[in-house]
PDB file of N, CA and C in Angstrom:
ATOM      1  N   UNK A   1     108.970  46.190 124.571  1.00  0.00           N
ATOM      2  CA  UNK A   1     108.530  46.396 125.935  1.00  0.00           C
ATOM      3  C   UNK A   1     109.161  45.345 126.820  1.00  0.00           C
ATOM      4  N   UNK A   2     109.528  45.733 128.282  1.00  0.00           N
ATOM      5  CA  UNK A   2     109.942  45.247 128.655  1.00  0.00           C
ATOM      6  C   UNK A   2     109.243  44.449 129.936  1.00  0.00           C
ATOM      7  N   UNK A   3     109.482  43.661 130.780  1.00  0.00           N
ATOM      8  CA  UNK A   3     108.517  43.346 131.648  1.00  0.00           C
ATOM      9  C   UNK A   3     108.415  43.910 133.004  1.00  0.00           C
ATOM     10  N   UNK A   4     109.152  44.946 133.230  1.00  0.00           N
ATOM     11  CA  UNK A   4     109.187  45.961 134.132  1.00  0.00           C
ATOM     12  C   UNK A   4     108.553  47.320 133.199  1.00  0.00           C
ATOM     13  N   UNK A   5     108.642  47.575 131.979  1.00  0.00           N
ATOM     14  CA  UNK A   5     107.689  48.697 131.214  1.00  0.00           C
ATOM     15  C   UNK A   5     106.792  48.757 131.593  1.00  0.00           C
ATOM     16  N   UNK A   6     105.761  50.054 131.852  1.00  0.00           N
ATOM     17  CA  UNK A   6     104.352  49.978 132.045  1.00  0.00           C
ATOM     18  C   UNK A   6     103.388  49.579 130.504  1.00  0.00           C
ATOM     19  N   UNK A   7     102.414  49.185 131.378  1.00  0.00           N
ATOM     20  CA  UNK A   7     101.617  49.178 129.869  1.00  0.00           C
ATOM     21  C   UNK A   7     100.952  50.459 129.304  1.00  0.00           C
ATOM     22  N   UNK A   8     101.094  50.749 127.964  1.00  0.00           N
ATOM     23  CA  UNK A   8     100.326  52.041 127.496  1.00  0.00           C
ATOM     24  C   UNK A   8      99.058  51.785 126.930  1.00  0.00           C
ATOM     25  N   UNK A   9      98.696  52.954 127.225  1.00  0.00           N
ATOM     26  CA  UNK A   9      97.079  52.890 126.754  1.00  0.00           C
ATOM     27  C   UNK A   9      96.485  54.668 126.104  1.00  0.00           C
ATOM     28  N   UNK A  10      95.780  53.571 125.677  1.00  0.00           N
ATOM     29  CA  UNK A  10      94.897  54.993 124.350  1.00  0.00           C
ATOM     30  C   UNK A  10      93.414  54.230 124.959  1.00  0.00           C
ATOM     31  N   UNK A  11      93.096  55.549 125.902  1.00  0.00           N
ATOM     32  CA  UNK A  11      91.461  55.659 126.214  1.00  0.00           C
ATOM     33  C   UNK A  11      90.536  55.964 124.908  1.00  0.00           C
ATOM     34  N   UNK A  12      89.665  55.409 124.491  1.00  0.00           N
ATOM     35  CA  UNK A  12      89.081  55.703 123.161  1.00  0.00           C
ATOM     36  C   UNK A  12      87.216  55.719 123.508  1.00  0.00           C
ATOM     37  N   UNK A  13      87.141  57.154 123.771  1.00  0.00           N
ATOM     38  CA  UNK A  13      85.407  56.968 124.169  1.00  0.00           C
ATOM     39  C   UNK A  13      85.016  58.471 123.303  1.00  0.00           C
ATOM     40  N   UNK A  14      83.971  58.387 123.362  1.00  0.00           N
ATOM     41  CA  UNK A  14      83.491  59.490 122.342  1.00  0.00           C
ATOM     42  C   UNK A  14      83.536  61.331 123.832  1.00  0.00           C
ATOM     43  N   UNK A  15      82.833  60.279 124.788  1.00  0.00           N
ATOM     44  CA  UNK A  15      82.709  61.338 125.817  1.00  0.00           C
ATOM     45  C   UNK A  15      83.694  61.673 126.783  1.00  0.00           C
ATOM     46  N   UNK A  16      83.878  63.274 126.494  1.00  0.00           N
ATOM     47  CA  UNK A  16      85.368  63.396 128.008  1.00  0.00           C
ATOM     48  C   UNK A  16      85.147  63.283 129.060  1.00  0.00           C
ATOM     49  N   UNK A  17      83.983  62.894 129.538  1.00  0.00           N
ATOM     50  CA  UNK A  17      83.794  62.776 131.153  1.00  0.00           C
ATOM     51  C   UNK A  17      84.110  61.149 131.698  1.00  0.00           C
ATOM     52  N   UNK A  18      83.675  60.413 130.532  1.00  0.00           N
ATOM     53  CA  UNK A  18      84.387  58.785 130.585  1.00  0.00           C
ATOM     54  C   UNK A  18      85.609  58.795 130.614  1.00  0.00           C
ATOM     55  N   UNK A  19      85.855  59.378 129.615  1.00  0.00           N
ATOM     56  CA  UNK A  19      87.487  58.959 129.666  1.00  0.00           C
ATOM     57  C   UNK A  19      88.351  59.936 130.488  1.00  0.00           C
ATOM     58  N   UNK A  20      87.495  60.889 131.158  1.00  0.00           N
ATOM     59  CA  UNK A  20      88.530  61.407 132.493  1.00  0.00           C
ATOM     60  C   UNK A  20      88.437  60.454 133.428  1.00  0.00           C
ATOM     61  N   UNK A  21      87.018  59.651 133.965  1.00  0.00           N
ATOM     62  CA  UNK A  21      86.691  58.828 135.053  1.00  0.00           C
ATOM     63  C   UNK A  21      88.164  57.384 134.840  1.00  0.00           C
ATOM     64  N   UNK A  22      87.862  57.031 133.587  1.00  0.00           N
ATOM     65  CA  UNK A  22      88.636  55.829 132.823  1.00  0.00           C
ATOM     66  C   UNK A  22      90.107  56.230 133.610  1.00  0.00           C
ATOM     67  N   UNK A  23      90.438  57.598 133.045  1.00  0.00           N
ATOM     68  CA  UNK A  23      92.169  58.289 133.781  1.00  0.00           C
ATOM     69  C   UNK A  23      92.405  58.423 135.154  1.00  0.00           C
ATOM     70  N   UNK A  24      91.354  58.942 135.671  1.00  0.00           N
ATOM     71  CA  UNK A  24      91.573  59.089 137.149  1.00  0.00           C
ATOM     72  C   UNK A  24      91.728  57.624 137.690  1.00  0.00           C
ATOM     73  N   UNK A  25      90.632  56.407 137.507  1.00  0.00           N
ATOM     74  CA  UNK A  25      90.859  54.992 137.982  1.00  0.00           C
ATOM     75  C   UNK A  25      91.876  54.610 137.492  1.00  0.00           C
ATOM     76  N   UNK A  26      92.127  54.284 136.330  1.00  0.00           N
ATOM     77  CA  UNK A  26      93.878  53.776 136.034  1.00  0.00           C
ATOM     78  C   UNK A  26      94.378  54.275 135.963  1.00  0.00           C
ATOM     79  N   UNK A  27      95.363  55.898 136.672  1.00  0.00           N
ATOM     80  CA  UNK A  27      96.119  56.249 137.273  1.00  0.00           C
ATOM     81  C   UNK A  27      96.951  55.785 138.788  1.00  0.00           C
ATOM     82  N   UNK A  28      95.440  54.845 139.198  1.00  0.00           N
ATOM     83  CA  UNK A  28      96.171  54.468 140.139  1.00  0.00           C
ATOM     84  C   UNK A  28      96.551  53.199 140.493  1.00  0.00           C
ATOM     85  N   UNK A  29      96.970  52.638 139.315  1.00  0.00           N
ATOM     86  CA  UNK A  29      97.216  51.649 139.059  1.00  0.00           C
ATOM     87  C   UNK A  29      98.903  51.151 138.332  1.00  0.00           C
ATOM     88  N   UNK A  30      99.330  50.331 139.524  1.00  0.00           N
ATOM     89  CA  UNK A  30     100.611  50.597 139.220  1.00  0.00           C
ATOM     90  C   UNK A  30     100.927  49.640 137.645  1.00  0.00           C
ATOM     91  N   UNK A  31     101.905  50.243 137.210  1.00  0.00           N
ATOM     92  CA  UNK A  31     102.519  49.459 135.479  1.00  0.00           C
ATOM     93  C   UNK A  31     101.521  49.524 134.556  1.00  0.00           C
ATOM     94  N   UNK A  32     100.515  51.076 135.013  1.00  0.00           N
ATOM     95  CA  UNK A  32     100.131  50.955 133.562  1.00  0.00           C
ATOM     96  C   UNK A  32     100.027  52.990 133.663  1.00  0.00           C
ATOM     97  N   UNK A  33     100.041  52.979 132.270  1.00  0.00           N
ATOM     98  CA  UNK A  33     100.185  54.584 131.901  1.00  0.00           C
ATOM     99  C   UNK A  33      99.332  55.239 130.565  1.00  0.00           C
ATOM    100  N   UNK A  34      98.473  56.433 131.289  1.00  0.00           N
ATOM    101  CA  UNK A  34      97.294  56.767 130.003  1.00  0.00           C
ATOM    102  C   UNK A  34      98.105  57.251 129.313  1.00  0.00           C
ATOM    103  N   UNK A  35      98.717  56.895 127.827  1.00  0.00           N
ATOM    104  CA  UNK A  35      99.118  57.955 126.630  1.00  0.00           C
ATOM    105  C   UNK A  35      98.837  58.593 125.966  1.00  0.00           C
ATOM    106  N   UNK A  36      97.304  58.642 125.987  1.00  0.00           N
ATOM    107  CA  UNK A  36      96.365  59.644 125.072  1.00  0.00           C
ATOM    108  C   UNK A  36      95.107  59.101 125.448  1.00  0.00           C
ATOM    109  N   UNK A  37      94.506  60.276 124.906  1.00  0.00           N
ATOM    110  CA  UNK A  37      92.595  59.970 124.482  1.00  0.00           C
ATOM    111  C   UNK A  37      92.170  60.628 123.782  1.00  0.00           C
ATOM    112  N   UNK A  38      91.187  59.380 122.871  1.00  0.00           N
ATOM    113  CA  UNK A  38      90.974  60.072 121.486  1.00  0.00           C
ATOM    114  C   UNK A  38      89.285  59.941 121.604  1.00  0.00           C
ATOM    115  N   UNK A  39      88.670  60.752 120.398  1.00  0.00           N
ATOM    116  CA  UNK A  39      87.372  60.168 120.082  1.00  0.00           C
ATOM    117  C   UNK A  39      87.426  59.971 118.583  1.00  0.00           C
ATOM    118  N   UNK A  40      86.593  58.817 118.545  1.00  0.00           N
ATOM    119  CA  UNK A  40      85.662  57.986 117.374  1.00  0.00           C
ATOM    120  C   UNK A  40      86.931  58.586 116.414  1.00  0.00           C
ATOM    121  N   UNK A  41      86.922  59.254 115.567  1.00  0.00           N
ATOM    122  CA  UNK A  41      87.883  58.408 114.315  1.00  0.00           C
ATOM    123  C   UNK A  41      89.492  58.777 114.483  1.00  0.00           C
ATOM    124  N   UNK A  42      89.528  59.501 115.499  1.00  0.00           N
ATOM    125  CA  UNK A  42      91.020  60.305 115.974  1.00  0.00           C
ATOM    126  C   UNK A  42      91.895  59.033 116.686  1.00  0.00           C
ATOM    127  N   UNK A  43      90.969  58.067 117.464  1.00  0.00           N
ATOM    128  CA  UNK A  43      91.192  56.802 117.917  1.00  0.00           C
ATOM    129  C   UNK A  43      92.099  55.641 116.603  1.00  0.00           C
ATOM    130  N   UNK A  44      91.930  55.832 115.755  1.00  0.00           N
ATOM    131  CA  UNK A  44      92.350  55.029 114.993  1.00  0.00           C
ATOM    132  C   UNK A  44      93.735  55.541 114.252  1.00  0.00           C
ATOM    133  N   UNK A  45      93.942  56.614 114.062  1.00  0.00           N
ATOM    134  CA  UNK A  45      95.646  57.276 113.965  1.00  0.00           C
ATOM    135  C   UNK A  45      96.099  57.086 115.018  1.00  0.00           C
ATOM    136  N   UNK A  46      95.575  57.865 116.035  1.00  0.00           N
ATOM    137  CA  UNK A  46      96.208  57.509 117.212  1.00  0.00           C
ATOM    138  C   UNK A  46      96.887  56.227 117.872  1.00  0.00           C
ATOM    139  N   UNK A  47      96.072  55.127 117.792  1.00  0.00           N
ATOM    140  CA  UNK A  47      96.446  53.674 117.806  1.00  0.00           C
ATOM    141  C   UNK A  47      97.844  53.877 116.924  1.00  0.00           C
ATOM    142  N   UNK A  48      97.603  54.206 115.909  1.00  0.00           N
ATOM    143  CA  UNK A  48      98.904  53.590 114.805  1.00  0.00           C
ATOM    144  C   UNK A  48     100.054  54.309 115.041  1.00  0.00           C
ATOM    145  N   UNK A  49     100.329  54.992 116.339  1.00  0.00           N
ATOM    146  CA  UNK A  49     101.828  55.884 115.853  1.00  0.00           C
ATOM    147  C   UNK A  49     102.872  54.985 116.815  1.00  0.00           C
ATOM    148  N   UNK A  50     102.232  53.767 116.942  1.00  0.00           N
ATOM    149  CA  UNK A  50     103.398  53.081 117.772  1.00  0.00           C
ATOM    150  C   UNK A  50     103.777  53.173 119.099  1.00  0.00           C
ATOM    151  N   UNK A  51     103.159  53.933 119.788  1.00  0.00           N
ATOM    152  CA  UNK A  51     103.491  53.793 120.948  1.00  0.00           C
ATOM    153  C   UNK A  51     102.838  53.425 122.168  1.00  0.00           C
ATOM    154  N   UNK A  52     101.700  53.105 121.732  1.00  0.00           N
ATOM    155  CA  UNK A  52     100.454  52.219 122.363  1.00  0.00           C
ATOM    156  C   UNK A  52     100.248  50.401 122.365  1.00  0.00           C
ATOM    157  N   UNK A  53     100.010  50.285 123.581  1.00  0.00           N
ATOM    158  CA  UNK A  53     100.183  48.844 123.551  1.00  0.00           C
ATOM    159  C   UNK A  53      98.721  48.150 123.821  1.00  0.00           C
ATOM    160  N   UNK A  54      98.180  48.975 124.254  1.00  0.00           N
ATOM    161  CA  UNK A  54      96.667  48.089 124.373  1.00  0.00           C
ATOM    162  C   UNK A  54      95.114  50.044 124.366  1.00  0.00           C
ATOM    163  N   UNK A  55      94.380  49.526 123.561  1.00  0.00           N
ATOM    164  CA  UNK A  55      93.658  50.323 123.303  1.00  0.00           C
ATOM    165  C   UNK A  55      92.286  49.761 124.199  1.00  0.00           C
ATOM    166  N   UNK A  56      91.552  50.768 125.112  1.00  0.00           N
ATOM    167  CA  UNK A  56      90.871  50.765 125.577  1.00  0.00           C
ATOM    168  C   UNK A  56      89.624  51.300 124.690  1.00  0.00           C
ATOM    169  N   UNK A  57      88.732  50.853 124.191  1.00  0.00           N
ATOM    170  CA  UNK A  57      87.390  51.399 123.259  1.00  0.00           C
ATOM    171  C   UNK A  57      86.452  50.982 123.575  1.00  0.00           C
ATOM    172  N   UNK A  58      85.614  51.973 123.485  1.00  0.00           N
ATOM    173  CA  UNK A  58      84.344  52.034 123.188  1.00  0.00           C
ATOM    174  C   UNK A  58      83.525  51.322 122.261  1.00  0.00           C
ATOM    175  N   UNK A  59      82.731  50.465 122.342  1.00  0.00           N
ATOM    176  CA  UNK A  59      82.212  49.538 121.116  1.00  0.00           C
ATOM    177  C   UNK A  59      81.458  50.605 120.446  1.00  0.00           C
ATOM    178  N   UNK A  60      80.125  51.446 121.244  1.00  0.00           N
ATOM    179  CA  UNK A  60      78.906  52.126 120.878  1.00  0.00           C
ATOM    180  C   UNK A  60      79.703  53.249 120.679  1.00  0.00           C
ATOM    181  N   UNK A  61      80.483  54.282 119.942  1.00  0.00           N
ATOM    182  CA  UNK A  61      81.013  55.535 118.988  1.00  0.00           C
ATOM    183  C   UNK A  61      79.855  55.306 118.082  1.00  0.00           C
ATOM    184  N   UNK A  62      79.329  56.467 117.646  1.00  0.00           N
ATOM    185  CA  UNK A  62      78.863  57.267 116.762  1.00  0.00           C
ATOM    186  C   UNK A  62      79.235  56.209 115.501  1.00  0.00           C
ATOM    187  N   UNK A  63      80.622  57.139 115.467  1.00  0.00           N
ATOM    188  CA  UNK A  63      81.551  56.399 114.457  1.00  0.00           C
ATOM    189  C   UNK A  63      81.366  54.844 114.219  1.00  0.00           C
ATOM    190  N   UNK A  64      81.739  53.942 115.325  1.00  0.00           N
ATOM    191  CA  UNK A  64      81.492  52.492 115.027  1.00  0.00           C
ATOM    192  C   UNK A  64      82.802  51.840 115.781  1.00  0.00           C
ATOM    193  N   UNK A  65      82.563  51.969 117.343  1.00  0.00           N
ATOM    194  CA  UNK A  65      84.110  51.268 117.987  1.00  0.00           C
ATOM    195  C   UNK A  65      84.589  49.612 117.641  1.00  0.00           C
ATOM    196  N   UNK A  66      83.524  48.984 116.859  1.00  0.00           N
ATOM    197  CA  UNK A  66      84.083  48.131 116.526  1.00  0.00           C
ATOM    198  C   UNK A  66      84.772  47.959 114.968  1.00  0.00           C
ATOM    199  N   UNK A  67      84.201  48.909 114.298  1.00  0.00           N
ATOM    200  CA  UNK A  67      84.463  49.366 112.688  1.00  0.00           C
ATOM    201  C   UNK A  67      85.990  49.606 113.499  1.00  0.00           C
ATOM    202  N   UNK A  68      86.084  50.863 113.819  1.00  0.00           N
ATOM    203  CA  UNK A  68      87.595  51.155 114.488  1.00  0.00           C
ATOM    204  C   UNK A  68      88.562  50.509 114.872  1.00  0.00           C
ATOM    205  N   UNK A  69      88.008  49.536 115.639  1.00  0.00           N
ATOM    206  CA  UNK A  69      89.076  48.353 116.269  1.00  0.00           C
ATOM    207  C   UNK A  69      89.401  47.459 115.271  1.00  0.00           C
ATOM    208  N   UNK A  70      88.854  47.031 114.442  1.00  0.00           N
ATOM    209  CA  UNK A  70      89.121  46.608 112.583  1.00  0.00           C
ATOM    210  C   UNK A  70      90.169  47.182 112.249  1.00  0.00           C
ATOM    211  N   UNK A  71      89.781  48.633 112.083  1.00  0.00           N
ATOM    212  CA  UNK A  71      90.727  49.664 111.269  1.00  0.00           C
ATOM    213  C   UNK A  71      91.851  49.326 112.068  1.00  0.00           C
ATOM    214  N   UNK A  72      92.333  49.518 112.879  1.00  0.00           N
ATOM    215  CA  UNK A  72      93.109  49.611 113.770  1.00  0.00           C
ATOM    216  C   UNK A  72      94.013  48.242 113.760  1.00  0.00           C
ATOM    217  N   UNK A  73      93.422  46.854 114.049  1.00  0.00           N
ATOM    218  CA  UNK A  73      94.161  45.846 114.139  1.00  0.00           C
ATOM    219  C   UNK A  73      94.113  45.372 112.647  1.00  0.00           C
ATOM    220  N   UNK A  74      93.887  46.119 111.525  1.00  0.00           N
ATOM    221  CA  UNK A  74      94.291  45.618 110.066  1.00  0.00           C
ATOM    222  C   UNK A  74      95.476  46.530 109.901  1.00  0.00           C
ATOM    223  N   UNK A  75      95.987  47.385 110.496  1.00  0.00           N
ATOM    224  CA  UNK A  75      97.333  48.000 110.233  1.00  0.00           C
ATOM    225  C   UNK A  75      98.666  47.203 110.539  1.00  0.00           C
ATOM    226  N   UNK A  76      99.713  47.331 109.975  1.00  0.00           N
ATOM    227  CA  UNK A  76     101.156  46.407 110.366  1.00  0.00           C
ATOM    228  C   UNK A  76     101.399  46.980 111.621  1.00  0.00           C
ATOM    229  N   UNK A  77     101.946  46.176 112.071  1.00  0.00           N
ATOM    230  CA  UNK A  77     102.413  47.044 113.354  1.00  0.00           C
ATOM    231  C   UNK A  77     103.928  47.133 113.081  1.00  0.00           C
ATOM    232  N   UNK A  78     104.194  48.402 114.069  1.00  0.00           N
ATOM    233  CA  UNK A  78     105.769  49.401 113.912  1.00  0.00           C
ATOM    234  C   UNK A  78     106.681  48.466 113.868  1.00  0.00           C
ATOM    235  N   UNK A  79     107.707  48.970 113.073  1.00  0.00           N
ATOM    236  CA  UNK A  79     108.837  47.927 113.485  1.00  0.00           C
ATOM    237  C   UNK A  79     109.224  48.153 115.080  1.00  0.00           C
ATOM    238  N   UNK A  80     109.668  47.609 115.742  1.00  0.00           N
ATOM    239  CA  UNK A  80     110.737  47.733 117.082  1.00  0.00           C
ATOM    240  C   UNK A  80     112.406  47.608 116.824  1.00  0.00           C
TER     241      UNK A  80
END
């Protein structure tokens, strides 16, 4: 990434009405860009395909957004 790159993001909430509100507010926000949105365990592949730079989550998932964010930052990250 570069320092003119936007930043990417993976919205990670269980509910689609959050994470539309979450899209519509940081849309308008310049140098950064929604790349997906996942819920509770779809959030954690998703994180890993490399092309996400900062994950927005939910602590309270069903699932366990902090179990997730574990899962997630115990993976290697991509080569570049």
């Amino acid at each position: 990434m570069t320092d003119d790159a936007p930043i990417r993001l993976l919205l990670a909430d269980d509910h689609p009405v959050v994470r539309a509100g979450l899209r519509a507010v940081l849309a308008t926000e310049p140098g950064l860009v929604v790349m997906a949105e996942a819920a509770a365990e779809d959030a954690v592949t998703r994180a890993a395909a490399g092309d996400i730079d900062v994950v927005l989550m939910d602590l309270q998932f069903g699932y366990g957004g902090a179990e997730a964010t574990a899962q997630s930052t115990a993976r290697p990250l991509p080569a570049c």
